[in-house]
Protein backbone atom coordinates (compact mmCIF):
# COMPACT_ATOMS: atom_id res chain seq x y z
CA UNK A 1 2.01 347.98 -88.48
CA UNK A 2 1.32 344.35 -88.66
CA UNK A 3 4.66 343.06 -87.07
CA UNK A 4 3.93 341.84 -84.03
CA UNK A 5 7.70 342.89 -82.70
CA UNK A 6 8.10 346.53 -83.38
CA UNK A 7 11.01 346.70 -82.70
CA UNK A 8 12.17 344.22 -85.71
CA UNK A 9 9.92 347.34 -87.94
CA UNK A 10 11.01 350.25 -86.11
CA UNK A 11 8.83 352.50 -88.97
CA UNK A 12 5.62 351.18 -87.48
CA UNK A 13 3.86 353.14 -84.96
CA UNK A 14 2.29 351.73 -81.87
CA UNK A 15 -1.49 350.93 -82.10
CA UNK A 16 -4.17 352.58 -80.16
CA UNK A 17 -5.44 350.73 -77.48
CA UNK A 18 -8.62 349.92 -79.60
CA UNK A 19 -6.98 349.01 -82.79
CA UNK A 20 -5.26 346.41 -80.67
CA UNK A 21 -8.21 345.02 -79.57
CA UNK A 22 -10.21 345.26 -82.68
CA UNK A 23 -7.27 343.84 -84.56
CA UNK A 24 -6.67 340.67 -81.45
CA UNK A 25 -10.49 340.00 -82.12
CA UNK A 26 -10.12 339.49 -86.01
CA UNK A 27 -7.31 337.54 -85.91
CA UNK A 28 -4.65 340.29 -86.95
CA UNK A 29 -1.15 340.73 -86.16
CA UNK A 30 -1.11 343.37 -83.41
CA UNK A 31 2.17 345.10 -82.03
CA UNK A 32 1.83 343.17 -78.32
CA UNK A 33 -0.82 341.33 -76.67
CA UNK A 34 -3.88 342.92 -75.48
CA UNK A 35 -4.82 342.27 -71.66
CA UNK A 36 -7.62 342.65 -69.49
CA UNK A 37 -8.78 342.15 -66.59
CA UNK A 38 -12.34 342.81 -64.06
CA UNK A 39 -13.81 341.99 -60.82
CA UNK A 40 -16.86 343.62 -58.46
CA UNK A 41 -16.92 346.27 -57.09
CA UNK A 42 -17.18 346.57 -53.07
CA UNK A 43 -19.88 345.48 -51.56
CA UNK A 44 -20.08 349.14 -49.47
CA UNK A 45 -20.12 350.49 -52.84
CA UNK A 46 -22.64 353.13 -53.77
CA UNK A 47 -23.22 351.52 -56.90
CA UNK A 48 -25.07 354.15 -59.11
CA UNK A 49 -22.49 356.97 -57.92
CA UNK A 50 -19.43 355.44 -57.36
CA UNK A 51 -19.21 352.75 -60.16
CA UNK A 52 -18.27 354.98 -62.85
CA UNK A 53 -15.87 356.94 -61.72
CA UNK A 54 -14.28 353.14 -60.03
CA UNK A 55 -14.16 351.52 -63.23
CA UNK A 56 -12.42 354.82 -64.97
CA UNK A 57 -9.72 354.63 -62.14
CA UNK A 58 -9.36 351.47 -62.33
CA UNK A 59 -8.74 351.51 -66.18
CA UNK A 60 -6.36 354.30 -65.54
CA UNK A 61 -4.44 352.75 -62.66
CA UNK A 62 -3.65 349.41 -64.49
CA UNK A 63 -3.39 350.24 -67.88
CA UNK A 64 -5.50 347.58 -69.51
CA UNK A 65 -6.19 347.89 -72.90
CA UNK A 66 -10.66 347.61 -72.34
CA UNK A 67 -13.01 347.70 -70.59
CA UNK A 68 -15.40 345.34 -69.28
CA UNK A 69 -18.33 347.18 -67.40
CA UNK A 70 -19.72 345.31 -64.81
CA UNK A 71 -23.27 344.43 -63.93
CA UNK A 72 -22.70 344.97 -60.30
CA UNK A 73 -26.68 346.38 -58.52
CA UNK A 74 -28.27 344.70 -61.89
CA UNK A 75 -28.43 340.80 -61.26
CA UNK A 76 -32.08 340.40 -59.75
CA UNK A 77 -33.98 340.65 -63.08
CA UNK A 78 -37.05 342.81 -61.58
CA UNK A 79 -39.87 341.07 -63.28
CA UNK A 80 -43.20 341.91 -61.13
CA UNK A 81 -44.76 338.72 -61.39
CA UNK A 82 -41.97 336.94 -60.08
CA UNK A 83 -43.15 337.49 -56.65
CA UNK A 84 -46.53 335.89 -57.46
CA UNK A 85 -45.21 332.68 -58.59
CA UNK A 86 -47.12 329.69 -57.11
CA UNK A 87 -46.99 327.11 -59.75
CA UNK A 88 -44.90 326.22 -63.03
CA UNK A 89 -47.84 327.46 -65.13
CA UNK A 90 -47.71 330.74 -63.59
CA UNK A 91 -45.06 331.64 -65.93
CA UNK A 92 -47.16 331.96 -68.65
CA UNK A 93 -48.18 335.04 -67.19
CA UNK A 94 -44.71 337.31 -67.73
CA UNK A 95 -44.49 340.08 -69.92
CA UNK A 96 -41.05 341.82 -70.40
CA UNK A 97 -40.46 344.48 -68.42
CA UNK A 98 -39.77 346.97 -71.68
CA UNK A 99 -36.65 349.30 -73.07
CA UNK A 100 -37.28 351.99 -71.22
CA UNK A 101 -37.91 349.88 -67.76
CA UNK A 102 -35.02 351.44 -65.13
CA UNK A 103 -33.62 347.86 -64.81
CA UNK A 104 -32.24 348.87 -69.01
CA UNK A 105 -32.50 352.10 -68.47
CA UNK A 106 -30.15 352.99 -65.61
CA UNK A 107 -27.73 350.29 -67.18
CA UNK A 108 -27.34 351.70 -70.25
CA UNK A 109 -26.85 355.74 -68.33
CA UNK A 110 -23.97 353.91 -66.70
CA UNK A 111 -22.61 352.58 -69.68
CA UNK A 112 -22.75 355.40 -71.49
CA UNK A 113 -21.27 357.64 -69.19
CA UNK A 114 -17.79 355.72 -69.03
CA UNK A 115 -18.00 355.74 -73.01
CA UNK A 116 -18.11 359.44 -73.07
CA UNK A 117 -15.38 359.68 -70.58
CA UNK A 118 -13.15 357.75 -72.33
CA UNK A 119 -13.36 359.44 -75.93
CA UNK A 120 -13.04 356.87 -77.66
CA UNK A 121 -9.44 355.41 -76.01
CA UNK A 122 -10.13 351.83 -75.90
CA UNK A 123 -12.87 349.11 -76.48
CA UNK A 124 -15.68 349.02 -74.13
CA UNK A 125 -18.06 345.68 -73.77
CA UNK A 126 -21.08 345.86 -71.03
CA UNK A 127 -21.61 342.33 -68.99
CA UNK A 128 -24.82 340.81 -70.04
CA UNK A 129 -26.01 337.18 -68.38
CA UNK A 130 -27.87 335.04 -70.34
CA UNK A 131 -31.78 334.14 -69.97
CA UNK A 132 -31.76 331.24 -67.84
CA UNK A 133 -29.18 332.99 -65.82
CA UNK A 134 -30.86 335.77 -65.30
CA UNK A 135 -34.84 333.77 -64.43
CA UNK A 136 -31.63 332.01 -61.63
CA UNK A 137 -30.70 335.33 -59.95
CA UNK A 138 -34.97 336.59 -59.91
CA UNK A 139 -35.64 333.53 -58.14
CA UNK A 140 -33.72 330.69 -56.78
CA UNK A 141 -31.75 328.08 -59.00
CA UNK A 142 -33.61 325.14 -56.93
CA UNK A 143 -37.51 326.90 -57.53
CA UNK A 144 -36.15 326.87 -62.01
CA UNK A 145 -34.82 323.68 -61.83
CA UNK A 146 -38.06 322.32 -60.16
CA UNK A 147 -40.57 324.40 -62.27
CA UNK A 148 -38.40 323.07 -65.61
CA UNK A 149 -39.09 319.57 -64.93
CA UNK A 150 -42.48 320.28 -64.01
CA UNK A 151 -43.42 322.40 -67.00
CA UNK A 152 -40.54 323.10 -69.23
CA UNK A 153 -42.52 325.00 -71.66
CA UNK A 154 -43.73 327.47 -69.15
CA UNK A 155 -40.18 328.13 -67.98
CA UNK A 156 -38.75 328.32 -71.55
CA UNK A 157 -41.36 331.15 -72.35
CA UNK A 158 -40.34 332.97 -69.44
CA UNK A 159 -37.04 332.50 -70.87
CA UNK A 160 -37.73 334.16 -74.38
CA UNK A 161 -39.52 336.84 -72.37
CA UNK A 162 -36.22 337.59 -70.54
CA UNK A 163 -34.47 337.30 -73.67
CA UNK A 164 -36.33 340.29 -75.79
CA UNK A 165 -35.23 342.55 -72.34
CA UNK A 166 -31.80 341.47 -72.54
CA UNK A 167 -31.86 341.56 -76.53
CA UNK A 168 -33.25 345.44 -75.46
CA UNK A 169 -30.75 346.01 -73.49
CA UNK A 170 -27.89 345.09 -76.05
CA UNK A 171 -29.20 346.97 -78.86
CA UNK A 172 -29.50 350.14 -76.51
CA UNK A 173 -25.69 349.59 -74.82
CA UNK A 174 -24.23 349.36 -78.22
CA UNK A 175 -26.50 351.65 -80.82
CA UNK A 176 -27.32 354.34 -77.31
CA UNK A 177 -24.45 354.02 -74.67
CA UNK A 178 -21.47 353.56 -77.39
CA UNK A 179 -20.25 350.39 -76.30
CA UNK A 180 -18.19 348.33 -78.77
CA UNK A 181 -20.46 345.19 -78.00
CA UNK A 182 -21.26 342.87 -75.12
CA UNK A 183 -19.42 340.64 -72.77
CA UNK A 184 -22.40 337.88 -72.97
CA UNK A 185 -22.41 335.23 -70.20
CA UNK A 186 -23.95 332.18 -70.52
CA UNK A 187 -24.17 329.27 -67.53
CA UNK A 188 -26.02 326.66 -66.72
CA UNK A 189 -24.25 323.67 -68.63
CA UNK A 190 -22.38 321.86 -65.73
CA UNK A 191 -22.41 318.31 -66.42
CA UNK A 192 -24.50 317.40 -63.01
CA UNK A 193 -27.46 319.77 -64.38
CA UNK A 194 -28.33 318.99 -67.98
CA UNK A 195 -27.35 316.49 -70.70
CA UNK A 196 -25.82 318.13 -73.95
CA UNK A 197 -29.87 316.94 -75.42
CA UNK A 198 -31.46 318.89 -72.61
CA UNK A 199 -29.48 322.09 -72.78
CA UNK A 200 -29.93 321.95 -76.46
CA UNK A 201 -34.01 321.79 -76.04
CA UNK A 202 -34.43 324.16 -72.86
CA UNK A 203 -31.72 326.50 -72.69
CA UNK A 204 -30.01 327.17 -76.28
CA UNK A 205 -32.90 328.92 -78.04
CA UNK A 206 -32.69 331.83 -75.64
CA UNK A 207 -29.32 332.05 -75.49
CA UNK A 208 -28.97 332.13 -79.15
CA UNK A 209 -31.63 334.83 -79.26
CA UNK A 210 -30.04 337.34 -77.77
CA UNK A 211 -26.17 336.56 -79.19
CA UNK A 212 -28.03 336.33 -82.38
CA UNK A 213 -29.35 339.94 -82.34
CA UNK A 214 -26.30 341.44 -80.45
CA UNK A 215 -24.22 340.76 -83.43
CA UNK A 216 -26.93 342.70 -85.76
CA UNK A 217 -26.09 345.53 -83.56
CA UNK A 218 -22.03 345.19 -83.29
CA UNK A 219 -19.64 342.14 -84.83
CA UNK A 220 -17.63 342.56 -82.00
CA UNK A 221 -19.12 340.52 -79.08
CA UNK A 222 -17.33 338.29 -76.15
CA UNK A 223 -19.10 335.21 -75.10
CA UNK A 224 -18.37 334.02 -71.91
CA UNK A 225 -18.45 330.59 -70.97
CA UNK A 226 -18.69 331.09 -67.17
CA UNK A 227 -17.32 328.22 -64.87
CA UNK A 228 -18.92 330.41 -61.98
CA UNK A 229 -19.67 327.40 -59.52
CA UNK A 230 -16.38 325.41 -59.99
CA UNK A 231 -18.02 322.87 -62.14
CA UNK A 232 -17.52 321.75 -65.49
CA UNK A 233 -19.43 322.51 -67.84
CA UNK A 234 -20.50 320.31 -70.95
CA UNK A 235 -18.67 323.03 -72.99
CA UNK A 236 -19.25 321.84 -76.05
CA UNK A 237 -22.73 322.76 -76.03
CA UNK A 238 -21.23 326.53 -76.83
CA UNK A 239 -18.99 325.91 -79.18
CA UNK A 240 -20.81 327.04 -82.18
CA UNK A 241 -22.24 329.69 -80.48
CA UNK A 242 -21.43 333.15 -82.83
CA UNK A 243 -18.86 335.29 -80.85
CA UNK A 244 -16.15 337.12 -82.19
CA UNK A 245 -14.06 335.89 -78.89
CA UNK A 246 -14.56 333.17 -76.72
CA UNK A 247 -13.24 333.58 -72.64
CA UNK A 248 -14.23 330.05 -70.89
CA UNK A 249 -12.41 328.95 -67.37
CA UNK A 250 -9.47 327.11 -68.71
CA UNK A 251 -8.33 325.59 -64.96
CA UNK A 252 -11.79 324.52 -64.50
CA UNK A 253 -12.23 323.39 -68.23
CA UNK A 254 -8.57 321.74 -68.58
CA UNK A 255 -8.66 323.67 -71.74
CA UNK A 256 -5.74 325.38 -72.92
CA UNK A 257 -5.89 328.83 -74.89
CA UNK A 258 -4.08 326.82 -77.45
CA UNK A 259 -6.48 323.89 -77.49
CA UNK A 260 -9.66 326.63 -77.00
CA UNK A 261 -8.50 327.84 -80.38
CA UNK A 262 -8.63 325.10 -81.80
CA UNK A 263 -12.39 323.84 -80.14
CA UNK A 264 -13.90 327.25 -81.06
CA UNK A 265 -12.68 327.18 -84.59
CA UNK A 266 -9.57 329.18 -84.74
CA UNK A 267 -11.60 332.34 -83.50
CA UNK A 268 -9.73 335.35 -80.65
CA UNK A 269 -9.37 333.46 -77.48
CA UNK A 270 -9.38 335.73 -73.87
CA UNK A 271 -7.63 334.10 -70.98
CA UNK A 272 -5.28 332.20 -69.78
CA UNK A 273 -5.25 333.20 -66.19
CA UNK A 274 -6.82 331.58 -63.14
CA UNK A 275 -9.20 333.89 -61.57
CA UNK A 276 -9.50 332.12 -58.07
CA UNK A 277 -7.72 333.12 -54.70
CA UNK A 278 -5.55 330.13 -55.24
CA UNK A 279 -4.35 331.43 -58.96
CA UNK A 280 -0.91 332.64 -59.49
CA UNK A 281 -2.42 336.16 -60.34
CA UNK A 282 -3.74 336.75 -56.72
CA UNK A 283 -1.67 334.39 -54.88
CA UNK A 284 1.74 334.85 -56.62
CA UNK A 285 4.54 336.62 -56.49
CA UNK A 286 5.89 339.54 -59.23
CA UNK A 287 8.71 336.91 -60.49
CA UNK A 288 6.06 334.24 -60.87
CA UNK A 289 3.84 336.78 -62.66
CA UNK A 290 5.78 337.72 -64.65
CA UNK A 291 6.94 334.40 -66.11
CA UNK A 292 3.60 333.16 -65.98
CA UNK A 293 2.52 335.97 -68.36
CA UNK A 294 5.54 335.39 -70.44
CA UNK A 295 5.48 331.88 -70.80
CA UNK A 296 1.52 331.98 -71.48
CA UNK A 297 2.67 334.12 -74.90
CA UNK A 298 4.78 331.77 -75.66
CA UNK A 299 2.64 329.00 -75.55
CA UNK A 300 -0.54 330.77 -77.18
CA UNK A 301 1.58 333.30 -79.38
CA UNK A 302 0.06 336.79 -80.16
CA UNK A 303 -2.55 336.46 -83.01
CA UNK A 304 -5.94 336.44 -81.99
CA UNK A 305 -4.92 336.26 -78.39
CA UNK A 306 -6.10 338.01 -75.35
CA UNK A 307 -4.95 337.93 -72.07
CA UNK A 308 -7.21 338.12 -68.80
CA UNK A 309 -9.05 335.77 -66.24
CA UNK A 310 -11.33 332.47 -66.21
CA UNK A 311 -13.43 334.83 -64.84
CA UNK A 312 -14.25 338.00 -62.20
CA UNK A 313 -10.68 338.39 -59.78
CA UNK A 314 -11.72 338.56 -56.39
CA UNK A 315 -12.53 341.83 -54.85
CA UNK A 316 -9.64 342.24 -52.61
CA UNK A 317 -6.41 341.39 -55.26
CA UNK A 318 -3.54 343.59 -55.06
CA UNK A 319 -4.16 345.69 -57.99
CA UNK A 320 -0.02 345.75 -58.54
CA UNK A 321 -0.30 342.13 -59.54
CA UNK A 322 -2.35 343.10 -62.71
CA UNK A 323 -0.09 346.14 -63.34
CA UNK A 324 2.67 343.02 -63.46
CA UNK A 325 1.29 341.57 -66.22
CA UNK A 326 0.31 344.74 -68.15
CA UNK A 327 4.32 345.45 -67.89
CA UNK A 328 5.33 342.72 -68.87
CA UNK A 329 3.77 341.94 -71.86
CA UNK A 330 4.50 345.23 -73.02
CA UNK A 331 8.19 344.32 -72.72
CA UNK A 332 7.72 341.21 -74.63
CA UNK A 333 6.87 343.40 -78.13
C-alpha cells in the first residue's frame, strides 16, 4: 500500500480518497498524487441554497480527491461597531460578535451539510481568512492601513477580537460541522505594505492565534499564503507558521513546489498550477495540460505532494480542463 506505482505491487489496493490525502499531508507514499482544485461560485448564485448542492456537483463532476468549501456570502466580517468608526481609538470599543452569531453560525450549517453528504468519502477543509484580512473586507484596506499607523495598538486589539471569532469558528467547523481542518488564509505581507519587522509586530500575533488553536482542534490544517493582489509577498514571514501543508502562489512567488519544500521545511506542499486567466490550466489546451501535469510530477515527485492552484480559478474555466488533470495523473500511478 505504500508503493507509489501500483502497478509495480499489484497486491495493494487503491486508497480511499481520504487516505490519500491524509497520507500526501504526512509525508507518506500514496498510490498517485492527490489533486484539487476551487474557485467562487457565481455571482447570481443564491448562496445559502445553492452552494451546497454546487460544491457536491462540482466534487462529483471532476473527481478531485477534497474539498475546499468556500467562504463565498461570508467575507464582510459583520462587526456592529464597524459602522461607527470615527477615529483609530474607536477600536477599542469591539467586542466579538460570539459562537453562536449567524456570521459562525450559518457557516458552520453549510459546512456541515456537505460533510454529511459526503459520508465520509474524502477530506473536507472550510476557507478561513486571517484577522487582518478579515478587519480589510469590514472596512476598506486604505481606512486599516491609516488607522494602523495612527494607533497600531487599537487596530491590533481589534485584530485579537476578530481572531477569538475566527478561532470560534474553527473549533465549531472541525469539532461541529466534521470538517477535517481549515484552509487558513493569511495576506497582507506584500513587500510595498510592511517590512518583515512590522508584520512581525502588527500582524503575526493574530495570525498565529487562530492557526495556533486550529491545530488543538485537528493536525490537519492548510495554510494559505495568498498572492491575491499579484504582489509579492515577503513570504518568509510565514514560513514557520504551523501547517500541516503549505499552498503559496508559486508564479507570483518564483517559488517552485520543489524549492517550497524545501523553504517550509520539507512539510506537504499544494500547487503547482497558475490560477490566473493567463495560466496553462484556463488558457491551455488538453495536450498542454496534460504534459504540464505530468511534467509537474516529475519535477516535484509524489511524496508529500499535492496538486491544485496558486489560488481560486476563475469563475468561468472550462471545468473539462480540471477533469484533464484529474486523468492524467491517475494514469501516471
Amino acid at each position: 500500500m505504500d508503493s507509489p506505482n501500483p502497478n509495480k505491487n499489484k497486491g495493494d489496493k487503491d486508497m480511499t480518497k481520504k487516505e490519500r490525502v491524509l497520507r500526501s499531508l504526512n509525508n507518506k507514499k500514496v498510490d498517485k498524487v492527490p489533486v484539487g482544485f476551487w474557485f467562487h461560485f457565481p455571482e447570481d448564485m443564491d448562496l445559502k441554497k445553492e452552494c451546497v448542492d454546487a460544491t457536491i456537483r462540482f466534487y462529483k463532476d471532476s473527481d478531485v480527491d477534497f474539498i475546499k468549501i468556500m467562504c463565498d456570502g461570508y467575507f464582510d466580517y459583520p462587526n456592529e461597531i464597524i459602522p461607527k468608526i470615527k477615529k483609530p481609538e474607536d477600536w477599542f470599543l469591539m467586542k466579538p460578535l460570539g459562537e453562536n452569531h449567524p456570521f459562525i453560525e450559518e457557516q458552520v450549517k453549510r459546512a456541515k451539510e456537505i460533510v454529511e453528504k459526503l459520508n465520509g468519502e474524502c477530506c473536507v477543509f472550510y476557507n478561513v481568512f486571517c484577522p487582518m484580512t478579515s478587519f480589510r473586507f469590514g472596512t476598506s484596506d486604505e481606512l486599516l492601513m491609516d488607522h494602523l499607523r495612527k494607533n497600531p495598538e487599537a487596530v491590533m486589539y481589534a485584530f485579537d477580537v476578530i481572531a477569538k471569532d475566527a478561532d470560534a469558528l474553527c473549533r465549531r467547523l472541525i469539532k461541529e460541522a466534521g470538517c477535517d481542518g481549515v484552509y487558513y488564509c493569511v495576506q497582507n505581507a506584500e513587500e510595498y505594505r510592511f517590512t518583515v519587522e512590522e508584520y512581525n509586530r502588527y500582524v503575526r500575533p493574530s495570525d498565529l492565534y487562530v492557526l495556533e488553536h486550529a491545530n488543538e482542534y485537528s493536525e490537519n490544517n492548510i495554510l494559505h499564503c495568498c498572492g491575491w493582489a499579484g504582489d509579492k509577498n515577503r513570504i518568509e514571514v510565514w514560513r514557520d507558521y504551523p501547517a500541516k501543508a503549505i499552498n503559496w502562489a508559486v508564479y507570483i512567488e518564483e517559488m517552485t513546489l520543489n524549492a517550497g519544500k524545501e523553504f517550509f521545511h520539507g512539510r506537504c506542499v499544494l500547487g503547482g498550477f497558475d490560477n490566473r486567466p493567463t495560466g496553462i490550466l484556463y488558457a491551455g489546451t488538453k495536450d498542454e495540460i496534460e504534459e504540464f501535469t505530468e511534467q509537474l510530477v516529475k519535477e516535484s515527485g509524489t511524496k508529500g505532494v499535492m496538486i491544485g492552484a496558486d489560488c481560486s480559478l476563475p469563475r468561468d474555466i472550462d471545468k473539462n480542463h480540471i477533469k484533464w488533470v484529474v486523468e492524467k495523473l491517475k494514469s501516471l500511478i
